[in-house]
Protein backbone atom coordinates (compact mmCIF):
# COMPACT_ATOMS: atom_id res chain seq x y z
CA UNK A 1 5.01 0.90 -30.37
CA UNK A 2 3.78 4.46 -30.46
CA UNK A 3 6.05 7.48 -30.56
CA UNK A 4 6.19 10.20 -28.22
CA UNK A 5 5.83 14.20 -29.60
CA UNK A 6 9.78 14.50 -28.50
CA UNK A 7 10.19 11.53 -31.29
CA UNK A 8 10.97 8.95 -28.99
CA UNK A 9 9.37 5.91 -28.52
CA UNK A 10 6.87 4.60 -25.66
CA UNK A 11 7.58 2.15 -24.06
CA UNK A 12 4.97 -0.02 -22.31
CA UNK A 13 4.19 -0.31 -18.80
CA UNK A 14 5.84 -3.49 -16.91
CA UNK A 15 3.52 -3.48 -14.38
CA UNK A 16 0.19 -6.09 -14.92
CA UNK A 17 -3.06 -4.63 -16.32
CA UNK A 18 -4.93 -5.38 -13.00
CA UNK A 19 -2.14 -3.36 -10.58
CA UNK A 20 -2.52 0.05 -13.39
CA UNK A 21 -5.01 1.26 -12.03
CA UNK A 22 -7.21 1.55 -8.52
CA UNK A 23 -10.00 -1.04 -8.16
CA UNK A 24 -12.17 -1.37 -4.99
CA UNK A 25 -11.10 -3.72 -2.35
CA UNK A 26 -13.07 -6.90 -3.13
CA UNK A 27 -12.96 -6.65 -7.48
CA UNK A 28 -9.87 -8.56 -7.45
CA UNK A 29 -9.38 -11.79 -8.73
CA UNK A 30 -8.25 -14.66 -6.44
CA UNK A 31 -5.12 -15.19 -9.32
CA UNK A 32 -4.45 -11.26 -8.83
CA UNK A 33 -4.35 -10.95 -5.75
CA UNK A 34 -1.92 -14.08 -5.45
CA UNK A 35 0.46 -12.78 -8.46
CA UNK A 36 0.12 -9.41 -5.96
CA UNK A 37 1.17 -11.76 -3.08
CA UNK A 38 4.15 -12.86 -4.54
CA UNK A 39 4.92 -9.65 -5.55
CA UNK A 40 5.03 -8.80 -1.81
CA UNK A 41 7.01 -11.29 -0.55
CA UNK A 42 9.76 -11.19 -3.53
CA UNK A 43 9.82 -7.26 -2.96
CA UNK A 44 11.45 -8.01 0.74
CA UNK A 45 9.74 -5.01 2.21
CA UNK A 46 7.26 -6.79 4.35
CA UNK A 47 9.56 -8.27 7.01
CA UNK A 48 7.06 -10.44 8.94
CA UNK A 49 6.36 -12.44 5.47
CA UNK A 50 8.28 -15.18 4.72
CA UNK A 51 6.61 -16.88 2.13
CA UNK A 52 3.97 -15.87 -0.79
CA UNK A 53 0.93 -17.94 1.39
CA UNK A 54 1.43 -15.88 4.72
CA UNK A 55 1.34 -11.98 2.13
CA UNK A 56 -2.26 -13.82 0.82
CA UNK A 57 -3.97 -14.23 4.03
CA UNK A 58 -3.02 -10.59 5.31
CA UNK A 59 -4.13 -9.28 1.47
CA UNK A 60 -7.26 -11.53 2.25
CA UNK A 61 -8.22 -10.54 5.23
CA UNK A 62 -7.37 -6.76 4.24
CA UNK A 63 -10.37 -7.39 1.82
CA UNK A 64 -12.66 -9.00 4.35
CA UNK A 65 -12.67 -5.35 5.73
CA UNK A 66 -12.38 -3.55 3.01
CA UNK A 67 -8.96 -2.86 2.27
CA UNK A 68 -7.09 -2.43 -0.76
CA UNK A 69 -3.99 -5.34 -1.60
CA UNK A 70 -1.30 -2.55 -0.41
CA UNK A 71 -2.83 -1.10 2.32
CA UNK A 72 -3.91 -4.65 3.67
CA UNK A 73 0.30 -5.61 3.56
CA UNK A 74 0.79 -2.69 5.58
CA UNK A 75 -1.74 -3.30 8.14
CA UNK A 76 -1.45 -6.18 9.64
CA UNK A 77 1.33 -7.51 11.46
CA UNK A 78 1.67 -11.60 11.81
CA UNK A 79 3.16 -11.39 15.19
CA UNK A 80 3.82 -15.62 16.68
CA UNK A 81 1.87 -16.84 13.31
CA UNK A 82 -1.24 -14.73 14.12
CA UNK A 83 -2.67 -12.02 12.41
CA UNK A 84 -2.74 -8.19 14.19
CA UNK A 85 -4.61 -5.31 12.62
CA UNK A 86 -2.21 -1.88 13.16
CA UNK A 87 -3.60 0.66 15.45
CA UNK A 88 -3.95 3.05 12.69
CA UNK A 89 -5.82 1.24 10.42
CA UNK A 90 -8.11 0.70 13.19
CA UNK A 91 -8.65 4.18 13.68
CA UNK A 92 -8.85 4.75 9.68
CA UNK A 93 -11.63 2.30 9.76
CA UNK A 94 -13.57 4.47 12.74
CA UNK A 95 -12.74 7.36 11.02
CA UNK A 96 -14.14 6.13 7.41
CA UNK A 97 -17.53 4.24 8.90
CA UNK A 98 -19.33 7.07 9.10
CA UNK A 99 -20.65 5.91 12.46
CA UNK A 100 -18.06 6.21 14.56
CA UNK A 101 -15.02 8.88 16.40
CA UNK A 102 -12.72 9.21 18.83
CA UNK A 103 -10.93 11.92 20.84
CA UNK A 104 -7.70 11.49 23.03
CA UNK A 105 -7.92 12.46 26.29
CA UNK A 106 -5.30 11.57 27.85
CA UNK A 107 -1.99 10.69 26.14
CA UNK A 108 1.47 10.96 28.43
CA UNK A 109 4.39 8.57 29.01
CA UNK A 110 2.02 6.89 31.92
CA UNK A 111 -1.11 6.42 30.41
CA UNK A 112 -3.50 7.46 27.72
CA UNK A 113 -7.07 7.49 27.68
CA UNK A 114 -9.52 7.52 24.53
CA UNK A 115 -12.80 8.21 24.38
CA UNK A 116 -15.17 6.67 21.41
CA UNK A 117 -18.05 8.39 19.65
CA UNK A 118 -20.64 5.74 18.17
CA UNK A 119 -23.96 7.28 16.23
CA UNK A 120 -27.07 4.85 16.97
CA UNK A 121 -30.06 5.19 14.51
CA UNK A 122 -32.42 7.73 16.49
CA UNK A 123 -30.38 7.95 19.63
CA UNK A 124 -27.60 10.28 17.74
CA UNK A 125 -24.06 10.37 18.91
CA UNK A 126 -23.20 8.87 22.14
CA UNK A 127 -19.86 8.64 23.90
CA UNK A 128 -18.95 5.44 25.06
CA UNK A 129 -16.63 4.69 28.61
CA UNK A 130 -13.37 5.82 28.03
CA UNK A 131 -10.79 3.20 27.19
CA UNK A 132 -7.22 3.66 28.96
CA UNK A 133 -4.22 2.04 28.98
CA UNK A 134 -0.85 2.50 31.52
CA UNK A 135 2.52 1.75 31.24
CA UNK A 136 2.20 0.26 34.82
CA UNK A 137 -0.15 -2.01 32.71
CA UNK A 138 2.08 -2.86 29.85
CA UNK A 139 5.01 -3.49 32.25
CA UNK A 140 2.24 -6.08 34.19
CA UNK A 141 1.84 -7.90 31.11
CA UNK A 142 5.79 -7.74 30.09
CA UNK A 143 5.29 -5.82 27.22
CA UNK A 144 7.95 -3.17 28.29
CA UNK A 145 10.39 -5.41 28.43
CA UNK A 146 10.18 -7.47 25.11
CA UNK A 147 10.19 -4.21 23.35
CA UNK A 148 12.62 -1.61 22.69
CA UNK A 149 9.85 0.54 21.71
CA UNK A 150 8.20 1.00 25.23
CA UNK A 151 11.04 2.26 25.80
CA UNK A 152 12.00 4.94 23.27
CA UNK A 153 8.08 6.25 22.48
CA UNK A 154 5.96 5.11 25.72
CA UNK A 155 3.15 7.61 25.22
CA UNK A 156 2.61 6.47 21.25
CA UNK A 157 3.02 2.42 22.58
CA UNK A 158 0.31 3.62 24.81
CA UNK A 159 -1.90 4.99 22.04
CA UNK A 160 -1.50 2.10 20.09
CA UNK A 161 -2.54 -0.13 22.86
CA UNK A 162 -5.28 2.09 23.68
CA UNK A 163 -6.77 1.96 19.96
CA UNK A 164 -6.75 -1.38 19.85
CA UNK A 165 -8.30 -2.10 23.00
CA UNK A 166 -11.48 0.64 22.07
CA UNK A 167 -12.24 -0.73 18.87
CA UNK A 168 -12.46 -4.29 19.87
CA UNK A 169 -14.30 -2.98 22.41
CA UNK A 170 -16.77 -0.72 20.46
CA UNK A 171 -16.63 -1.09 16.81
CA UNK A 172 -15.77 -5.05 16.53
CA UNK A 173 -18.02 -5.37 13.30
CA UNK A 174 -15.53 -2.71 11.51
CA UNK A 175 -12.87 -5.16 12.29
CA UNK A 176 -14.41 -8.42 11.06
CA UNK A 177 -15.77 -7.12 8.25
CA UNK A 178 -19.61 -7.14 9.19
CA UNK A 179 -22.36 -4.52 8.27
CA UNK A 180 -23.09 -2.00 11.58
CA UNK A 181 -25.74 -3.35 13.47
């Protein structure tokens, strides 16, 4: 074991060779990323996880889009044993492609409105319809009620709903994983 310059000695990092340092999403081994996995679900932070299988398809799919192992945990949601991408990593992934935007318009207890940019080769940038989303909506659909969050932060349920709604809508590729058309 080396020795430090304050003459003590260095002790050697716990953590596995293939977590010490920052690798694309996509370079990992199927082993790593299951060790990672388990790692995840041991750890307790992840509350929707409840075994080391369920933390490998979210890291998996996290991947399919291009998503690093830790960033993947924290962006989907398994919600009734199906898989949910966050709101905000779908507006990272607009934000990142290169290809895409998006401006709020509209964002109040009662509704909030979105509109998305998209760049087409030789047409430029082009706005797309506006995507909105109510709270006369959400209550339609029950969502008010089954959460305590529509309740406490309307206008940022709103948002979410809204950002998920516009990139199904306009940017589906980003979220499967696909190369822009």
């Amino acid at each position: 074991m080396a020795t430090t310059q304050s003459g003590r000695q260095a002790t050697r990092a716990l953590v596995p060779t293939e977590l010490g340092a920052l690798r694309p999403a996509g370079s990992y081994t199927f082993d790593e990323l299951y060790r990672f996995a388990q790692m995840c679900q041991t750890s307790g932070l992840f509350e929707d996880v409840s075994d080391a299988a369920q933390a490998m398809i979210k890291i998996v799919k996290g991947q399919e889009i291009g998503l690093p192992p830790t960033t993947a945990m924290a962006a989907f949601d398994i919600i009734k044993k199906r898989l949910f991408i966050k709101p905000w990593a779908i507006a990272a992934k607009i934000n990142a492609c290169g290809y895409g935007g998006f401006r709020i318009v509209t964002q109040t207890p009662e509704e909030c409105t979105i509109l998305f940019l998209r760049k087409y080769p030789g047409r430029g940038w082009m706005e797309c319809p506006p995507v909105g989303y109510t709270y006369a909506e959400a209550k339609a659909h029950g969502l008010v009620d089954r959460s305590p969050h529509w309740k406490a932060s309307p206008a940022h349920m709103l948002y979410q709903r809204c950002m998920g709604r516009g990139g199904a809508m306009y940017f589906p590729e980003l979220l499967a994983g696909l190369a822009p058309p």
